[in-house]
Protein backbone atom coordinates (compact mmCIF):
# COMPACT_ATOMS: atom_id res chain seq x y z
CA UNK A 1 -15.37 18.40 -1.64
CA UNK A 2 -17.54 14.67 -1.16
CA UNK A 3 -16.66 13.96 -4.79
CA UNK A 4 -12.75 14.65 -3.66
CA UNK A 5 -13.20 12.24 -0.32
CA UNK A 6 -14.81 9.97 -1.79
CA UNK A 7 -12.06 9.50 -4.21
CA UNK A 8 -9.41 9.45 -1.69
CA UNK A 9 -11.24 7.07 0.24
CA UNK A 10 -11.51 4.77 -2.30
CA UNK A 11 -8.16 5.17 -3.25
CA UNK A 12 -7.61 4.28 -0.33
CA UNK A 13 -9.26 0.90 -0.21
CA UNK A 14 -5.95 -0.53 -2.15
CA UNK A 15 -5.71 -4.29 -2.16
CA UNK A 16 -2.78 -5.61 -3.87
CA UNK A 17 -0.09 -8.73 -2.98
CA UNK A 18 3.27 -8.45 -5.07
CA UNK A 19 6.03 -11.19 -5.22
CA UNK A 20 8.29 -11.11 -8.01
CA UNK A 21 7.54 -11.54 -11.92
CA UNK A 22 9.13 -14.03 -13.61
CA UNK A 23 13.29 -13.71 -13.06
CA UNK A 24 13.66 -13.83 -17.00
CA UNK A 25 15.85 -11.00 -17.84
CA UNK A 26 13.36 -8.15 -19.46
CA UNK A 27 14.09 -5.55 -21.45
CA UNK A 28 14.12 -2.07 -20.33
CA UNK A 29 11.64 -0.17 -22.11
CA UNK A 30 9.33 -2.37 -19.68
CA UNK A 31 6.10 -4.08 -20.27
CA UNK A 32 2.49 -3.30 -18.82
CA UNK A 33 1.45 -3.48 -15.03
CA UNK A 34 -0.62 -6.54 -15.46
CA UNK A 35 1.98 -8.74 -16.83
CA UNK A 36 4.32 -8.59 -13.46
CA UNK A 37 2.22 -11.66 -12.10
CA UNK A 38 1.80 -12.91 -8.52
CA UNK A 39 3.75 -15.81 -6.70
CA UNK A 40 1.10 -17.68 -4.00
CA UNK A 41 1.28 -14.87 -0.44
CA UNK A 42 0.90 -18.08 1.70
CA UNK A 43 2.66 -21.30 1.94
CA UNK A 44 -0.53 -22.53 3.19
CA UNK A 45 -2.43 -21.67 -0.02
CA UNK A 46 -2.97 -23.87 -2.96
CA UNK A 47 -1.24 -22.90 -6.15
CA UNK A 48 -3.31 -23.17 -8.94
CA UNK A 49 -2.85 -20.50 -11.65
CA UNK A 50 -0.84 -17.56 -10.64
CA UNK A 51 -3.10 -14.24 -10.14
CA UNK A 52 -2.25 -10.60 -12.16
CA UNK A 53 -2.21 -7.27 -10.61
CA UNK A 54 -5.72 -5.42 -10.98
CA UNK A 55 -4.73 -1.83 -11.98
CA UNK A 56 -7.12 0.00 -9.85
CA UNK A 57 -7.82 3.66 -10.96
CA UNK A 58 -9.88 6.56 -9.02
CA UNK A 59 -12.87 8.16 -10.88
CA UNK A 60 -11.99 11.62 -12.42
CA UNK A 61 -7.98 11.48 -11.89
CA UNK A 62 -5.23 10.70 -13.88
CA UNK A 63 -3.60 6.77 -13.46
CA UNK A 64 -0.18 7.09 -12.03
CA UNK A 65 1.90 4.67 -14.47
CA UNK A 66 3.31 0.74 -13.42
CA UNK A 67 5.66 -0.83 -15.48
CA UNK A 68 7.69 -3.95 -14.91
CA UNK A 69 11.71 -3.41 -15.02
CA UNK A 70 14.92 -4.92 -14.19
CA UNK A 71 16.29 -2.29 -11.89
CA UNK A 72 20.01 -2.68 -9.83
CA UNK A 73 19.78 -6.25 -11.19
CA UNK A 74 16.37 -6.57 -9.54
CA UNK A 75 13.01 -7.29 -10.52
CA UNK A 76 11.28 -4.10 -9.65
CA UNK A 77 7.94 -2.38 -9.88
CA UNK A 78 8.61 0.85 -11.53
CA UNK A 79 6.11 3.90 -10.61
CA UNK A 80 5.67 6.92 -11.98
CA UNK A 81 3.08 9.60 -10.78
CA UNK A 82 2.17 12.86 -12.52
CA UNK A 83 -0.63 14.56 -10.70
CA UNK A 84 -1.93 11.14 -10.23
CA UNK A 85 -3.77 8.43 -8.08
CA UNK A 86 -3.90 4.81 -8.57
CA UNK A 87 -2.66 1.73 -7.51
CA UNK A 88 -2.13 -2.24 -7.82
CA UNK A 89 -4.22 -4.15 -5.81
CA UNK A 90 -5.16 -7.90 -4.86
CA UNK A 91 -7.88 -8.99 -3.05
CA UNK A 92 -7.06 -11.74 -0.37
CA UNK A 93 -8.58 -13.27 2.99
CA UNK A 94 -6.19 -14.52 5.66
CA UNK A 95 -7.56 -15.13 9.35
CA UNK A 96 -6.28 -12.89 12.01
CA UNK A 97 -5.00 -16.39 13.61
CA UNK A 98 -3.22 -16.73 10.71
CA UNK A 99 -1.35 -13.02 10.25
CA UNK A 100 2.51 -12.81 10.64
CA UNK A 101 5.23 -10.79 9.15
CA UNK A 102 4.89 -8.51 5.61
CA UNK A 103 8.36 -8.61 3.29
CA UNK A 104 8.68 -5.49 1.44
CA UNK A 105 11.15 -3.23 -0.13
CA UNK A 106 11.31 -0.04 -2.28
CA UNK A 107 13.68 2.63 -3.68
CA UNK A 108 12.56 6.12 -4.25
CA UNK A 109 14.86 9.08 -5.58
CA UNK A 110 13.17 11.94 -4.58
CA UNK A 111 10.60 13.03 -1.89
CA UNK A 112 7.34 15.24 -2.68
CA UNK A 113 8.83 18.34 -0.99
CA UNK A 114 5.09 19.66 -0.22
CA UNK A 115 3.66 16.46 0.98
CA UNK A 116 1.95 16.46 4.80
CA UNK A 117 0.32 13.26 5.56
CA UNK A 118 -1.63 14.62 7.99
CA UNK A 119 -3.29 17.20 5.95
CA UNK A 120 -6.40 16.83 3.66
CA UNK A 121 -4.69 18.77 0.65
CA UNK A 122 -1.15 17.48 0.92
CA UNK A 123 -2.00 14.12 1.62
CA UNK A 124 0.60 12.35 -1.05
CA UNK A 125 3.49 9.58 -0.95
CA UNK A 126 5.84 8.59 -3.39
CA UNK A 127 5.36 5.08 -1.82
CA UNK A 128 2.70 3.32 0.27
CA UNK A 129 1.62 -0.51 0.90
CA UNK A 130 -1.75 -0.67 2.15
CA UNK A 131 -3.44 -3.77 4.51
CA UNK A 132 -6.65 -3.68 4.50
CA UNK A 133 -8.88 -5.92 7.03
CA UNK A 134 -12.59 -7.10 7.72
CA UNK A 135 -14.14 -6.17 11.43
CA UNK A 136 -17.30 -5.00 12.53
CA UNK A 137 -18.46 -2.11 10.69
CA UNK A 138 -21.51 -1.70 13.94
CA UNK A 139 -18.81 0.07 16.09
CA UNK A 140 -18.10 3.13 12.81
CA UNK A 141 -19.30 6.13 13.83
CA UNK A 142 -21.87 7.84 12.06
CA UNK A 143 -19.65 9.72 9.74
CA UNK A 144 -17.66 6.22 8.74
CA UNK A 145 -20.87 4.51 8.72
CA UNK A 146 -22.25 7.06 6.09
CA UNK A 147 -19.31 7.16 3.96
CA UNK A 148 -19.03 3.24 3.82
CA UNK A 149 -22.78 2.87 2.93
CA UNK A 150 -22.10 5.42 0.30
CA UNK A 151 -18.95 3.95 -1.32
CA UNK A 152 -20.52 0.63 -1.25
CA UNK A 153 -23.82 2.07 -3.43
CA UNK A 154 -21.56 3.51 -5.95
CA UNK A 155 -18.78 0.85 -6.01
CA UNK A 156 -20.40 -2.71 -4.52
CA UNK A 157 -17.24 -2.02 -1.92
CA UNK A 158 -17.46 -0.64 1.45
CA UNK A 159 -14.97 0.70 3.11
CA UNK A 160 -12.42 -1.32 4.94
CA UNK A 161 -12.76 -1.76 8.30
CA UNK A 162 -9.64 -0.41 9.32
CA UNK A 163 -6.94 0.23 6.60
CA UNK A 164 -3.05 -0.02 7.71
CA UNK A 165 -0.39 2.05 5.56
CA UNK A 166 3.21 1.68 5.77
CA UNK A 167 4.69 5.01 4.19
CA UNK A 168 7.21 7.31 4.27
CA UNK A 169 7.29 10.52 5.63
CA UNK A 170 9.30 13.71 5.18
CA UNK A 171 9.38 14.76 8.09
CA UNK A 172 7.68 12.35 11.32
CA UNK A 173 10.21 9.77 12.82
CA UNK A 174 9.78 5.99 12.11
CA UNK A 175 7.19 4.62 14.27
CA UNK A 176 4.94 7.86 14.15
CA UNK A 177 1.33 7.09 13.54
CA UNK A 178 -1.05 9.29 11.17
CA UNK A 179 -4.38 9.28 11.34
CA UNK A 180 -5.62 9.85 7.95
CA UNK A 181 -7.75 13.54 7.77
CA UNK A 182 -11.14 12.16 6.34
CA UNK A 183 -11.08 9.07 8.53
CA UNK A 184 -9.82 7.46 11.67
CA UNK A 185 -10.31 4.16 9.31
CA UNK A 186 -7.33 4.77 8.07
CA UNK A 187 -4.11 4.99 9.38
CA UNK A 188 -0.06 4.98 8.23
CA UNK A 189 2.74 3.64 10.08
CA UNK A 190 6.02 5.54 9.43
CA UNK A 191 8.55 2.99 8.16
CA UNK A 192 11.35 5.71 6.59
CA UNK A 193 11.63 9.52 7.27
CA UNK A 194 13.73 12.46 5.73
CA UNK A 195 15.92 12.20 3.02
CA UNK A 196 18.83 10.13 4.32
CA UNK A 197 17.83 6.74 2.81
CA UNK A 198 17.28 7.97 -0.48
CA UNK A 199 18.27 6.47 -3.96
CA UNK A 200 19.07 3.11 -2.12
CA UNK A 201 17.35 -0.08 -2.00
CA UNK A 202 15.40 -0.21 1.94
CA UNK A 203 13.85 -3.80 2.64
CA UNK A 204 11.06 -4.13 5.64
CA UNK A 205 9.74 -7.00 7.70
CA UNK A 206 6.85 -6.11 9.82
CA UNK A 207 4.72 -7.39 12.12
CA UNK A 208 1.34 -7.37 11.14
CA UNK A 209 -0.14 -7.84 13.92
CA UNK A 210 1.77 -6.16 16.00
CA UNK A 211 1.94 -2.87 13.94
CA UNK A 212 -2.10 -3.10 13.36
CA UNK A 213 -2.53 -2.93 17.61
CA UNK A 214 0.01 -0.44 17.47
CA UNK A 215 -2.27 1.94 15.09
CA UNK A 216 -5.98 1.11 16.08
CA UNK A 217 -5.74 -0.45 19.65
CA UNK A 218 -7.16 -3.22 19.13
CA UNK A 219 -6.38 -6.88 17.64
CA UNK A 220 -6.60 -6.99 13.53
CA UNK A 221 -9.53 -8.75 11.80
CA UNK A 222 -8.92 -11.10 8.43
CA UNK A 223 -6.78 -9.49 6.31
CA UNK A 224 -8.76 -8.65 2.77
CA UNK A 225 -6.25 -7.15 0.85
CA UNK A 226 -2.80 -5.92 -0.20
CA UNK A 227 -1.45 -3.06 -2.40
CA UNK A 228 0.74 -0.98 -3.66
CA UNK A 229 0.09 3.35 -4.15
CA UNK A 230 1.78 5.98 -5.23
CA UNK A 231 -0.01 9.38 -5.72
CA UNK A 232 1.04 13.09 -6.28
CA UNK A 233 -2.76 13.88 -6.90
CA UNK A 234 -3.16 16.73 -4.20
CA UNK A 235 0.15 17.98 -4.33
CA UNK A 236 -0.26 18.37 -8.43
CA UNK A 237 3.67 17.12 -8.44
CA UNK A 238 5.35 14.24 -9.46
CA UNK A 239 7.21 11.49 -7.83
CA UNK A 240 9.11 8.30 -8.81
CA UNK A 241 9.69 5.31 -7.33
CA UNK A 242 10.46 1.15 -7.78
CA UNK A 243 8.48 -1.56 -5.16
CA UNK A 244 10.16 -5.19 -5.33
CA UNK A 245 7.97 -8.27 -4.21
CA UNK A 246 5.90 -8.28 -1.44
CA UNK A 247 5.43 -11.38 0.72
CA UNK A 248 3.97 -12.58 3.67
CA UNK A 249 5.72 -14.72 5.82
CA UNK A 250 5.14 -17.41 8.89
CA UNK A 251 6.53 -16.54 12.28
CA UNK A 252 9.50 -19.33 11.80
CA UNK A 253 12.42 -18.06 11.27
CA UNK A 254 11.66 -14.21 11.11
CA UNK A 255 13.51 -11.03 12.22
CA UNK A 256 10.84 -9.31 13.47
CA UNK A 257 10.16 -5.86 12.55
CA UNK A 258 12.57 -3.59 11.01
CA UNK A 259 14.27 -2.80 7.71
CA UNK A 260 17.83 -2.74 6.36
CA UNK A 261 19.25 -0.48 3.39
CA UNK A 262 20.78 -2.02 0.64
């Protein structure tokens, strides 16, 4: 049962920033995760060479599959998990001064029917994009505190701080908060629910900030990373799903929070 947290937790530690591949045309048989490359996440930020996805994959379970594909005339992020857990991650580090909105969209076909959220053994999404931010580790309670110190011996990587999720749910309305079973560290924001939206593009604009006070009751630290998960792993099931680009944006010009399906 450690050997199963553990996993989860560092599952859980997701870093990844998606913007768009390259808008050639590609063929549909698709090409391999590390190949859909990253645009810059800031405006701010130099531009030197353009960083790849990092295919990060849980000791002991099987790799849910990323492939690059033209999807509804899109470039898309196409997911597949069987029984699986793993992600694409990018590390980053943006001051909490500096935090504004997230861009994101996905289209999933199908929910995971026995999926709960909320529960240890069920806890799976067909989609998930993960924040994860610095703060000060002092205030974890023991149980945290233990289970950072012993990710960080056996990966050089504590655990976040606090980790955000935006998912969706089968069940809880939008704007419901989880708490994630193994640790408060960890929380999702509901951003769809049910089956209504299904098979149809949804694109997001959150508040970072905003949504992170919203979830742990405080104000957010640096943001550290970004990524995208999709994971059947404890549900033993399998799920599909595309991600487009992910973005963050600057305060000018933005909707504010909400999403819109296409």
């Amino acid at each position: 049962m450690m050997y199963r947290a553990l996993a989860l937790a560092l599952g859980l530690q997701l870093v990844a920033c998606a913007a768009g591949p390259s808008s050639d045309e590609a063929d549909d048989t698709g090409v391999a995760a590390n190949a859909w490359t990253l645009a810059p996440l800031w405006t701010e930020l130099p531009a030197p060479a353009v960083p790849l996805w990092e295919h990060y994959r849980l000791p002991g379970k099987p790799a849910t599959s990323f492939r690059y594909r033209r999807k509804d005339g899109r470039d898309a992020m196409e997911v597949k998990a069987v029984a699986s857990a793993s992600a694409l991650r990018q590390k980053v580090h943006i001051a909490p001064s500096e935090l504004r909105h997230i861009k994101f969209s996905w289209k999933v076909p199908a929910l995971i029917a026995e999926a709960d959220m909320a529960m240890r053994d069920t806890d799976d999404s067909p989609v998930r994009v993960v924040l994860a931010f610095e703060g000060d580790r002092s205030l974890f309670s023991s149980k945290n505190t233990m289970l950072s110190e012993l990710l960080n011996a056996l990966t050089g990587e504590p655990l976040p701080y606090a980790t955000l999720m935006y998912v969706w749910c089968n069940t809880r309305a939008p704007d419901s908060i989880i708490i994630n079973p193994r640790t408060d560290r960890i929380r999702k924001l509901v951003v769809a629910s049910g089956g209504a939206q299904l098979n149809q593009w949804l694109e997001y604009q959150r508040d970072i900030r905003t949504d992170f006070e919203r979830a742990f009751g405080e104000p957010p630290g640096a943001l550290i990373g970004i990524g995208i998960m999709s994971d059947t792993d404890n549900t033993k099931s399998t799920a599909q799903a595309w991600y487009g680009p992910v973005s963050l944006t600057s305060a000018a010009g933005s909707a504010g929070s909400g999403n819109t399906g296409q």
